[in-house]
Protein backbone atom coordinates (compact mmCIF):
# COMPACT_ATOMS: atom_id res chain seq x y z
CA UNK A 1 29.87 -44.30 -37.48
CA UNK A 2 26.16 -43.87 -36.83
CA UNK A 3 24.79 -40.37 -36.03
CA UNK A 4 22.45 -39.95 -33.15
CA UNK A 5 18.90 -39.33 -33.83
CA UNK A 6 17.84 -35.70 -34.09
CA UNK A 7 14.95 -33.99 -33.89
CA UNK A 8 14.04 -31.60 -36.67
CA UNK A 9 13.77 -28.48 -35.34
CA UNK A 10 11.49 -26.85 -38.90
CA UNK A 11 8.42 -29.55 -39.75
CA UNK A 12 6.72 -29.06 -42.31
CA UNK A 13 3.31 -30.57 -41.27
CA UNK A 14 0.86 -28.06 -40.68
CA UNK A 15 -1.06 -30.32 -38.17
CA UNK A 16 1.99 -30.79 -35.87
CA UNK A 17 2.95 -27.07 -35.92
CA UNK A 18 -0.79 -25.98 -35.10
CA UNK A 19 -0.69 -28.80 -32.07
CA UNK A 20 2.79 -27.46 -30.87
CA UNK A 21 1.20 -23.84 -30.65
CA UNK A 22 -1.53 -24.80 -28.88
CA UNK A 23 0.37 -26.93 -26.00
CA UNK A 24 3.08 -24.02 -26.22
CA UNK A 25 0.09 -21.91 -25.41
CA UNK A 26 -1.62 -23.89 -23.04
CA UNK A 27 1.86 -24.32 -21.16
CA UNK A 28 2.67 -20.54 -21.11
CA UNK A 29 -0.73 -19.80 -19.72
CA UNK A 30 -0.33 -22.80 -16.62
CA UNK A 31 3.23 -21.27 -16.36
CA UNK A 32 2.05 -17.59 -16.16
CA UNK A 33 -1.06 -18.66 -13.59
CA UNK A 34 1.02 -20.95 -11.62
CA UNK A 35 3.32 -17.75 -11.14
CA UNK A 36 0.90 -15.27 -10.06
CA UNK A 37 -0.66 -18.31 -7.76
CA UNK A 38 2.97 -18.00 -6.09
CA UNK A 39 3.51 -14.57 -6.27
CA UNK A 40 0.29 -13.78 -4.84
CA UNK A 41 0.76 -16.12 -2.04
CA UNK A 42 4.26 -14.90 -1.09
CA UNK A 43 2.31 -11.26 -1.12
CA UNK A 44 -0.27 -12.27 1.36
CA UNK A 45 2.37 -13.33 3.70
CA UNK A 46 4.15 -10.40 3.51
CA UNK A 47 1.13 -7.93 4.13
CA UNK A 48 0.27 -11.17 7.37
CA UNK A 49 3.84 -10.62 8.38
CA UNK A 50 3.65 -6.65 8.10
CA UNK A 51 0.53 -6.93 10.26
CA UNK A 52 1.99 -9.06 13.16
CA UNK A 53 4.98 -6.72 13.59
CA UNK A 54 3.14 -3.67 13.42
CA UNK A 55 0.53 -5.26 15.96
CA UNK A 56 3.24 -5.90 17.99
CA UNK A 57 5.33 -2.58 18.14
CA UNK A 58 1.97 -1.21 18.66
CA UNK A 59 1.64 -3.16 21.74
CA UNK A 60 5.26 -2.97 22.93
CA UNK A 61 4.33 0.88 22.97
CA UNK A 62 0.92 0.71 25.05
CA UNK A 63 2.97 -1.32 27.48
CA UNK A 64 6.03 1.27 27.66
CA UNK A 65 3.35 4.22 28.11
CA UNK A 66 1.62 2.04 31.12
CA UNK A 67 4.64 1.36 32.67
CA UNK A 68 6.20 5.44 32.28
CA UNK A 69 2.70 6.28 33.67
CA UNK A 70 3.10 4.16 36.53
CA UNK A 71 6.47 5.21 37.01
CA UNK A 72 5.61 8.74 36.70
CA UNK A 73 2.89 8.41 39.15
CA UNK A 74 4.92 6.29 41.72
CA UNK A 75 7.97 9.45 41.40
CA UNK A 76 5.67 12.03 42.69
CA UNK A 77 4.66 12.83 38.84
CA UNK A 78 8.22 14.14 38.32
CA UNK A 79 11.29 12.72 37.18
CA UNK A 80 14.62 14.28 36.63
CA UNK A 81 13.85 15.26 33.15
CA UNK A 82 10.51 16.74 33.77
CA UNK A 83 11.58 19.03 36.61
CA UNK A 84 14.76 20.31 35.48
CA UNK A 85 16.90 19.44 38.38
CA UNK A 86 20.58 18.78 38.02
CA UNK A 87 22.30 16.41 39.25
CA UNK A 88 26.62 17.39 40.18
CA UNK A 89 29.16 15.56 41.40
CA UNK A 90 33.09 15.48 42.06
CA UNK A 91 35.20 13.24 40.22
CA UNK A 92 38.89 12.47 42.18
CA UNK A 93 41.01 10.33 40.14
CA UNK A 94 43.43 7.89 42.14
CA UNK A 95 46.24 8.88 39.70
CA UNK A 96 46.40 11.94 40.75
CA UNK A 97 47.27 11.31 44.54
């Protein structure tokens, strides 16, 4: 039987291990760049994305506080809370006829 072609993993050229460092190198630091590149990128639309909500809640509120102020002023600038009234009332079950 023929055995498959193998690379040797330990060669002893000096010239070939100084040229695999290097590119090892050179690929580690693309890697490492390329990463950050990503990481940053994904970060930015995070802190875009925190922004736009926060933007929004904060205008979801202004509109609530228009439209309570409106209400408010429409009630007579009281409303049930506000005043302290309470409201009773009788409850008759059918069952119980």
């Amino acid at each position: 039987m023929r055995q498959p072609f193998l690379l040797q993993a330990g060669t002893t050229n000096p010239l070939v291990r100084i040229l695999g460092f290097l590119a090892g190198a050179v690929m580690l630091a693309a890697a490492m760049f390329v990463g950050a590149f990503v990481f940053l990128a994904f970060l930015g639309l995070a802190v875009i994305g925190g922004l736009l909500f926060s933007i929004r809640v904060w205008w979801l509120r202004r509109q609530f506080r228009k439209a309570a102020a409106r209400h408010q002023r429409a009630s007579g600038g009281k409303t049930n809370q506000q005043s302290g009234s309470v409201i009773e009332g009788r409850v008759t079950s059918r069952r119980d006829d």
